[in-house]
C-alpha atoms as a PDB file:
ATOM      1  CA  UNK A   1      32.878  41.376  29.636  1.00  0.00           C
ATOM      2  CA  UNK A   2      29.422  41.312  30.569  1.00  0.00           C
ATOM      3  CA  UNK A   3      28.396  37.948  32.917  1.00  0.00           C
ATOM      4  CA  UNK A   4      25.636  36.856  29.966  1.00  0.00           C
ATOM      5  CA  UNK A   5      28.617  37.076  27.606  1.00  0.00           C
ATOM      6  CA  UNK A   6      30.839  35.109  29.235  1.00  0.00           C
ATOM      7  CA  UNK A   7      28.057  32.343  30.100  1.00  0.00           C
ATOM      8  CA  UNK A   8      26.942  32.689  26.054  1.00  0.00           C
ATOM      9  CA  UNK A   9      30.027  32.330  25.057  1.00  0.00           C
ATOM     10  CA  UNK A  10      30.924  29.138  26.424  1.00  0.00           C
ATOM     11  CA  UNK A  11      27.941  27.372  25.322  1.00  0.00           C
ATOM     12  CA  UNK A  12      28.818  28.417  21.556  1.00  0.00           C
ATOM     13  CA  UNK A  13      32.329  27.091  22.621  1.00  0.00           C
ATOM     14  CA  UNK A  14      30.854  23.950  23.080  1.00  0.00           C
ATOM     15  CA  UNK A  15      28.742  23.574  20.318  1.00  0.00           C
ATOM     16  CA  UNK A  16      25.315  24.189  22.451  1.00  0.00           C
ATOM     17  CA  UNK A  17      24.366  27.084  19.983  1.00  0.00           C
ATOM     18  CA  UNK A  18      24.780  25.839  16.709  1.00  0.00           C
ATOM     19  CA  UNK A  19      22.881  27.931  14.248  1.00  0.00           C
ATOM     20  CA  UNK A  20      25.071  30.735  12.837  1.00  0.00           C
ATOM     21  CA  UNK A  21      22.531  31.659  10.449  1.00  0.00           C
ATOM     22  CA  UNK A  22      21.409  33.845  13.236  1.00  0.00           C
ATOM     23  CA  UNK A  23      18.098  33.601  14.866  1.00  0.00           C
ATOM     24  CA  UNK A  24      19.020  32.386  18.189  1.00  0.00           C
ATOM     25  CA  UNK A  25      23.270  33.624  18.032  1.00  0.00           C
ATOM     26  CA  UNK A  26      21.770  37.219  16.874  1.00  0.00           C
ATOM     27  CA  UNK A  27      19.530  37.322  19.317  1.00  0.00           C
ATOM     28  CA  UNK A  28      21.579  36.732  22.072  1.00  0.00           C
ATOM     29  CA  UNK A  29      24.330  38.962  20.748  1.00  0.00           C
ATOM     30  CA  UNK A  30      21.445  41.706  20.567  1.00  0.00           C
ATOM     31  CA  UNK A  31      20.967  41.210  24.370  1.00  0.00           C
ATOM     32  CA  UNK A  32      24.330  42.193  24.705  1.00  0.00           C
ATOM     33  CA  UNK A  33      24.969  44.521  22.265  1.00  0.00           C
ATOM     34  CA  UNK A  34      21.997  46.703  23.797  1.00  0.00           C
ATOM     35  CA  UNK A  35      23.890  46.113  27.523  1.00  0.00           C
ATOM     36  CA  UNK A  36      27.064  47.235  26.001  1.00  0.00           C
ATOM     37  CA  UNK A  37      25.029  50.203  24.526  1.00  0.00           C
ATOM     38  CA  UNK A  38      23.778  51.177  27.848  1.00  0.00           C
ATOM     39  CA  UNK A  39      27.370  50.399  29.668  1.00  0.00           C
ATOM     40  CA  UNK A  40      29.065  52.758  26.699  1.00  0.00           C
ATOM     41  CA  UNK A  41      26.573  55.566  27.616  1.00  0.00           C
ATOM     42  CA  UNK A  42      27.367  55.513  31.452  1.00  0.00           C
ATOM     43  CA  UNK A  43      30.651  56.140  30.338  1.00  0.00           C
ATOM     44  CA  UNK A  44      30.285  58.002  28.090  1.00  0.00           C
ATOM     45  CA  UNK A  45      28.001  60.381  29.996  1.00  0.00           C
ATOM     46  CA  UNK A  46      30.701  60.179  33.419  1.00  0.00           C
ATOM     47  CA  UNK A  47      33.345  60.556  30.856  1.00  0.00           C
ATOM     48  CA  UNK A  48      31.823  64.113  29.818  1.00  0.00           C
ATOM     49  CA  UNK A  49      31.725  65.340  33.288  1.00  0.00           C
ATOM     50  CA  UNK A  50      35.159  64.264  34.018  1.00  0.00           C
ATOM     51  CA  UNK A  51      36.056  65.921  31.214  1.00  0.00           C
ATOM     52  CA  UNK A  52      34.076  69.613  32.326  1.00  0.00           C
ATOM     53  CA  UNK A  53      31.822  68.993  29.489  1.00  0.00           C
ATOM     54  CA  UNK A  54      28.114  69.324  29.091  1.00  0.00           C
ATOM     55  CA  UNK A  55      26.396  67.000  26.053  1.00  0.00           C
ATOM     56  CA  UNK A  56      23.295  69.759  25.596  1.00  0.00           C
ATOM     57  CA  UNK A  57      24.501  72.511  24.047  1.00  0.00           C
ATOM     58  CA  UNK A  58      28.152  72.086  22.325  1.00  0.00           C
ATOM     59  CA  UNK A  59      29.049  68.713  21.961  1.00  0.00           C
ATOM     60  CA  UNK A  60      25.103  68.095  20.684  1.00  0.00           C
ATOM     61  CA  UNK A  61      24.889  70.923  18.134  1.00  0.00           C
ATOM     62  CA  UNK A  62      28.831  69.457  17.008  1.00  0.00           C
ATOM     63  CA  UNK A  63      27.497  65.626  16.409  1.00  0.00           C
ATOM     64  CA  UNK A  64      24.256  66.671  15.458  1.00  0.00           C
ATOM     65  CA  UNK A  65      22.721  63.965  17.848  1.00  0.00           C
ATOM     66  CA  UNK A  66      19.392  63.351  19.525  1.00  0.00           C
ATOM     67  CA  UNK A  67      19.016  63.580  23.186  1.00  0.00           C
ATOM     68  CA  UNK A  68      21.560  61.740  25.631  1.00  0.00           C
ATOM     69  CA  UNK A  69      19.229  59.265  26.615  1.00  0.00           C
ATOM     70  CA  UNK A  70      18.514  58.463  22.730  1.00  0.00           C
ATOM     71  CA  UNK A  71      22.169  58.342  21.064  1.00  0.00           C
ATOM     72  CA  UNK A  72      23.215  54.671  19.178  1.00  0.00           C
ATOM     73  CA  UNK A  73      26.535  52.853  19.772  1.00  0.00           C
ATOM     74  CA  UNK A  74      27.699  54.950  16.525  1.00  0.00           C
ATOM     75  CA  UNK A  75      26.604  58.303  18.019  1.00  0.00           C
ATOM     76  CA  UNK A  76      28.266  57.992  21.198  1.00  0.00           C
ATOM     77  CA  UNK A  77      31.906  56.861  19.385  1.00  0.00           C
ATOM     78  CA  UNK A  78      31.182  60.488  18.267  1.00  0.00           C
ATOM     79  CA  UNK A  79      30.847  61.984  21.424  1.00  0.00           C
ATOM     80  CA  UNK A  80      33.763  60.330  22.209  1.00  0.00           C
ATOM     81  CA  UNK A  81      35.855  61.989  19.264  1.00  0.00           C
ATOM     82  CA  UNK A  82      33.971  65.348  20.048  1.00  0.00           C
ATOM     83  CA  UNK A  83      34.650  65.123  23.557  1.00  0.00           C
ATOM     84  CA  UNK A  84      38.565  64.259  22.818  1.00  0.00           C
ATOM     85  CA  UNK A  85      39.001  67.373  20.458  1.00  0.00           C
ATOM     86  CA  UNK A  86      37.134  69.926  23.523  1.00  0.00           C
ATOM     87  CA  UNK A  87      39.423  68.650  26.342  1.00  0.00           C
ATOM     88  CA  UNK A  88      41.893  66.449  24.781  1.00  0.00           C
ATOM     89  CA  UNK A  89      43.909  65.996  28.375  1.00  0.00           C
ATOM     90  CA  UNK A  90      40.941  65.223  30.236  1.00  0.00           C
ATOM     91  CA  UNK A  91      39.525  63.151  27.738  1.00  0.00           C
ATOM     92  CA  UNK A  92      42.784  60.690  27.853  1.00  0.00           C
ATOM     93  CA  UNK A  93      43.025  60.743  31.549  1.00  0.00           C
ATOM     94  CA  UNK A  94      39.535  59.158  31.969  1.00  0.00           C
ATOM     95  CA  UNK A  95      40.298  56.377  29.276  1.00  0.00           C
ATOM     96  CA  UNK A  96      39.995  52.294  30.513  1.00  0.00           C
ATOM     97  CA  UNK A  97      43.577  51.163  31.952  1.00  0.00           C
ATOM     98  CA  UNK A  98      45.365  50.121  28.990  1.00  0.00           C
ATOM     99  CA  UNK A  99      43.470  51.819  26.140  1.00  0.00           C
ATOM    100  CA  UNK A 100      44.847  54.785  23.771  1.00  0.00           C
ATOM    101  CA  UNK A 101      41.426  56.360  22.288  1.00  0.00           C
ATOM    102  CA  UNK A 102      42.307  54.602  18.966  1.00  0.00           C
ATOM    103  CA  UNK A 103      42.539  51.270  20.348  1.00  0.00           C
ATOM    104  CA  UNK A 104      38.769  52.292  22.343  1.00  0.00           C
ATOM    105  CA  UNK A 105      37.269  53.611  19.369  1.00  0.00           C
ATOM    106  CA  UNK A 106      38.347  51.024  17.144  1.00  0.00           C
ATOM    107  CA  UNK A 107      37.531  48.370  19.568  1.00  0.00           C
ATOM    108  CA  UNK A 108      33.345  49.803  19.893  1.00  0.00           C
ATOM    109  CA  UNK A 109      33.287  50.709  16.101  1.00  0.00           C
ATOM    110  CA  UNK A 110      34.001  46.818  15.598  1.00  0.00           C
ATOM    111  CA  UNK A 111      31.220  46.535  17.562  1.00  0.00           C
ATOM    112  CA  UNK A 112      28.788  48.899  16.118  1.00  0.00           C
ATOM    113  CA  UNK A 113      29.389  47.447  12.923  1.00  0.00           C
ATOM    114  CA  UNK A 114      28.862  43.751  14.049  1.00  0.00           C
ATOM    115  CA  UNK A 115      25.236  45.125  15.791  1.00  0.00           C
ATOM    116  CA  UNK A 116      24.267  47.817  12.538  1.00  0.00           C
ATOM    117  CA  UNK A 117      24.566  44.332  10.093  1.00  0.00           C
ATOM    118  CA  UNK A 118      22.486  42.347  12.386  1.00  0.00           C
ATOM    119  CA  UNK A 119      19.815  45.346  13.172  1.00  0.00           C
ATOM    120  CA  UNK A 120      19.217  45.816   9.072  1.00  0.00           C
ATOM    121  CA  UNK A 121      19.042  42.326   8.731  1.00  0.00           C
ATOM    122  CA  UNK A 122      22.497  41.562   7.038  1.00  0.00           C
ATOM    123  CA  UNK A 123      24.141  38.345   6.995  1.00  0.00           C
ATOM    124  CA  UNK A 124      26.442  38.644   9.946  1.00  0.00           C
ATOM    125  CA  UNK A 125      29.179  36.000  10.035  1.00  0.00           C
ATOM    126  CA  UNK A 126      29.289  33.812  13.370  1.00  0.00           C
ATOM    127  CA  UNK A 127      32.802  34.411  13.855  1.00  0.00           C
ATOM    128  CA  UNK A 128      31.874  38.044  13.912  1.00  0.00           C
ATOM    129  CA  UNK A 129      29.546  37.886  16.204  1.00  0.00           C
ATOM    130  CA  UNK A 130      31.529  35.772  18.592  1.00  0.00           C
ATOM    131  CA  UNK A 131      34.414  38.119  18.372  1.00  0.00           C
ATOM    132  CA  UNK A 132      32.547  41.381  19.325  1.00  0.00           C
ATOM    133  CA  UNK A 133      31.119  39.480  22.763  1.00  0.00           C
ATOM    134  CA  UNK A 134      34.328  38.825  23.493  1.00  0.00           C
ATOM    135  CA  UNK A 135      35.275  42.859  23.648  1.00  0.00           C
ATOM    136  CA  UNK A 136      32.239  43.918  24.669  1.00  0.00           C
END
Protein backbone atom coordinates (compact mmCIF):
# COMPACT_ATOMS: atom_id res chain seq x y z
CA UNK A 1 0.00 0.00 0.00
CA UNK A 2 1.05 3.10 -1.44
CA UNK A 3 2.26 5.95 1.45
CA UNK A 4 -0.73 8.51 0.02
CA UNK A 5 -3.06 5.57 0.66
CA UNK A 6 -2.27 4.84 3.87
CA UNK A 7 -2.18 8.72 4.93
CA UNK A 8 -5.84 9.02 2.86
CA UNK A 9 -7.07 6.44 4.43
CA UNK A 10 -6.84 7.43 7.87
CA UNK A 11 -8.29 10.74 7.42
CA UNK A 12 -11.56 9.02 5.89
CA UNK A 13 -11.17 6.80 9.08
CA UNK A 14 -11.66 9.69 10.99
CA UNK A 15 -14.28 11.36 9.37
CA UNK A 16 -11.87 14.25 7.77
CA UNK A 17 -13.23 13.31 4.21
CA UNK A 18 -16.74 13.19 4.43
CA UNK A 19 -18.30 13.48 1.03
CA UNK A 20 -18.86 10.03 -0.53
CA UNK A 21 -20.68 11.46 -3.29
CA UNK A 22 -17.28 11.65 -4.78
CA UNK A 23 -15.63 14.81 -5.79
CA UNK A 24 -12.93 15.02 -3.33
CA UNK A 25 -12.92 10.74 -2.20
CA UNK A 26 -12.78 10.09 -6.21
CA UNK A 27 -10.31 12.24 -6.70
CA UNK A 28 -8.01 11.11 -4.34
CA UNK A 29 -8.70 7.48 -5.13
CA UNK A 30 -7.83 8.55 -8.87
CA UNK A 31 -4.37 9.66 -7.56
CA UNK A 32 -3.92 6.33 -6.53
CA UNK A 33 -5.52 4.32 -8.81
CA UNK A 34 -3.21 5.96 -11.62
CA UNK A 35 0.02 5.07 -9.05
CA UNK A 36 -1.24 1.61 -8.79
CA UNK A 37 -1.57 1.69 -12.66
CA UNK A 38 1.95 2.67 -13.08
CA UNK A 39 3.23 0.20 -10.06
CA UNK A 40 1.08 -2.79 -11.99
CA UNK A 41 2.98 -1.95 -15.25
CA UNK A 42 6.55 -2.15 -13.64
CA UNK A 43 5.51 -5.41 -12.80
CA UNK A 44 4.00 -6.30 -15.16
CA UNK A 45 6.69 -5.31 -17.67
CA UNK A 46 9.72 -7.12 -15.09
CA UNK A 47 7.26 -9.87 -14.81
CA UNK A 48 7.51 -10.48 -18.76
CA UNK A 49 11.19 -10.60 -18.75
CA UNK A 50 11.34 -12.91 -15.90
CA UNK A 51 9.17 -14.85 -17.62
CA UNK A 52 11.51 -14.87 -21.27
CA UNK A 53 8.76 -12.96 -22.78
CA UNK A 54 8.69 -10.00 -25.07
CA UNK A 55 5.17 -7.72 -25.00
CA UNK A 56 5.80 -6.50 -28.95
CA UNK A 57 5.15 -9.10 -31.01
CA UNK A 58 3.18 -12.22 -29.32
CA UNK A 59 1.70 -11.34 -26.25
CA UNK A 60 0.52 -7.80 -28.17
CA UNK A 61 -0.98 -9.34 -31.32
CA UNK A 62 -2.73 -12.12 -28.46
CA UNK A 63 -4.45 -9.12 -26.25
CA UNK A 64 -4.83 -6.98 -29.03
CA UNK A 65 -3.35 -4.03 -26.92
CA UNK A 66 -1.78 -0.67 -27.63
CA UNK A 67 1.78 -0.02 -26.90
CA UNK A 68 3.36 -0.99 -23.38
CA UNK A 69 3.63 2.36 -22.29
CA UNK A 70 -0.26 2.92 -23.18
CA UNK A 71 -2.08 -0.35 -21.71
CA UNK A 72 -5.10 0.37 -18.80
CA UNK A 73 -5.30 -1.49 -15.46
CA UNK A 74 -7.77 -3.93 -17.53
CA UNK A 75 -5.22 -4.50 -20.33
CA UNK A 76 -2.41 -5.38 -18.27
CA UNK A 77 -4.69 -8.15 -16.04
CA UNK A 78 -4.54 -9.48 -19.67
CA UNK A 79 -1.06 -9.57 -20.09
CA UNK A 80 -1.01 -11.15 -17.03
CA UNK A 81 -3.38 -14.12 -18.18
CA UNK A 82 -1.46 -14.10 -21.61
CA UNK A 83 1.75 -14.15 -20.02
CA UNK A 84 0.55 -17.16 -17.54
CA UNK A 85 -0.71 -19.38 -20.53
CA UNK A 86 3.12 -18.69 -22.61
CA UNK A 87 5.24 -19.68 -19.56
CA UNK A 88 2.93 -20.88 -17.00
CA UNK A 89 6.07 -21.95 -14.52
CA UNK A 90 7.75 -18.80 -14.85
CA UNK A 91 4.80 -16.84 -14.67
CA UNK A 92 3.94 -18.39 -10.99
CA UNK A 93 7.44 -18.18 -9.79
CA UNK A 94 7.52 -14.35 -10.18
CA UNK A 95 4.04 -13.93 -8.36
CA UNK A 96 3.92 -11.47 -4.86
CA UNK A 97 4.72 -13.80 -1.68
CA UNK A 98 1.49 -15.16 -0.83
CA UNK A 99 -0.56 -14.73 -4.02
CA UNK A 100 -1.93 -17.68 -6.42
CA UNK A 101 -2.63 -15.71 -9.89
CA UNK A 102 -6.39 -15.98 -9.02
CA UNK A 103 -6.16 -14.35 -5.81
CA UNK A 104 -3.74 -11.39 -7.96
CA UNK A 105 -6.04 -11.12 -10.69
CA UNK A 106 -9.03 -11.01 -8.73
CA UNK A 107 -7.55 -8.69 -6.28
CA UNK A 108 -6.54 -5.79 -9.48
CA UNK A 109 -9.84 -6.64 -11.38
CA UNK A 110 -11.60 -5.36 -8.04
CA UNK A 111 -9.68 -2.60 -8.65
CA UNK A 112 -10.15 -1.88 -12.23
CA UNK A 113 -13.67 -2.04 -11.72
CA UNK A 114 -13.76 0.40 -8.68
CA UNK A 115 -11.47 3.02 -11.11
CA UNK A 116 -13.63 2.12 -14.76
CA UNK A 117 -17.07 3.32 -12.54
CA UNK A 118 -15.42 6.37 -11.32
CA UNK A 119 -13.57 7.24 -14.86
CA UNK A 120 -17.26 7.03 -16.78
CA UNK A 121 -18.69 8.89 -14.17
CA UNK A 122 -20.73 6.11 -12.30
CA UNK A 123 -21.89 6.31 -8.88
CA UNK A 124 -19.14 4.54 -7.05
CA UNK A 125 -20.05 3.53 -3.50
CA UNK A 126 -17.60 4.93 -0.68
CA UNK A 127 -17.15 1.68 0.79
CA UNK A 128 -15.88 0.66 -2.59
CA UNK A 129 -13.63 3.01 -2.96
CA UNK A 130 -12.16 2.65 0.48
CA UNK A 131 -11.78 -1.02 0.00
CA UNK A 132 -9.73 -0.95 -3.29
CA UNK A 133 -7.01 1.64 -1.45
CA UNK A 134 -6.71 -0.69 0.94
CA UNK A 135 -5.32 -3.51 -1.77
CA UNK A 136 -3.85 -1.32 -3.87
Amino acid sequence: MSILNVVVLARIEAGEISSSAGSHIAGVFGKAATSFEKAIRSFVSQLLTCAGLDYEPKVRRQIKGPAFDKLTLGQLIAVIEAASQLSPDRVAKWLPSGYSLPRLLGDIREINHTWVQIKHGEDAMRDAMVASMRSM
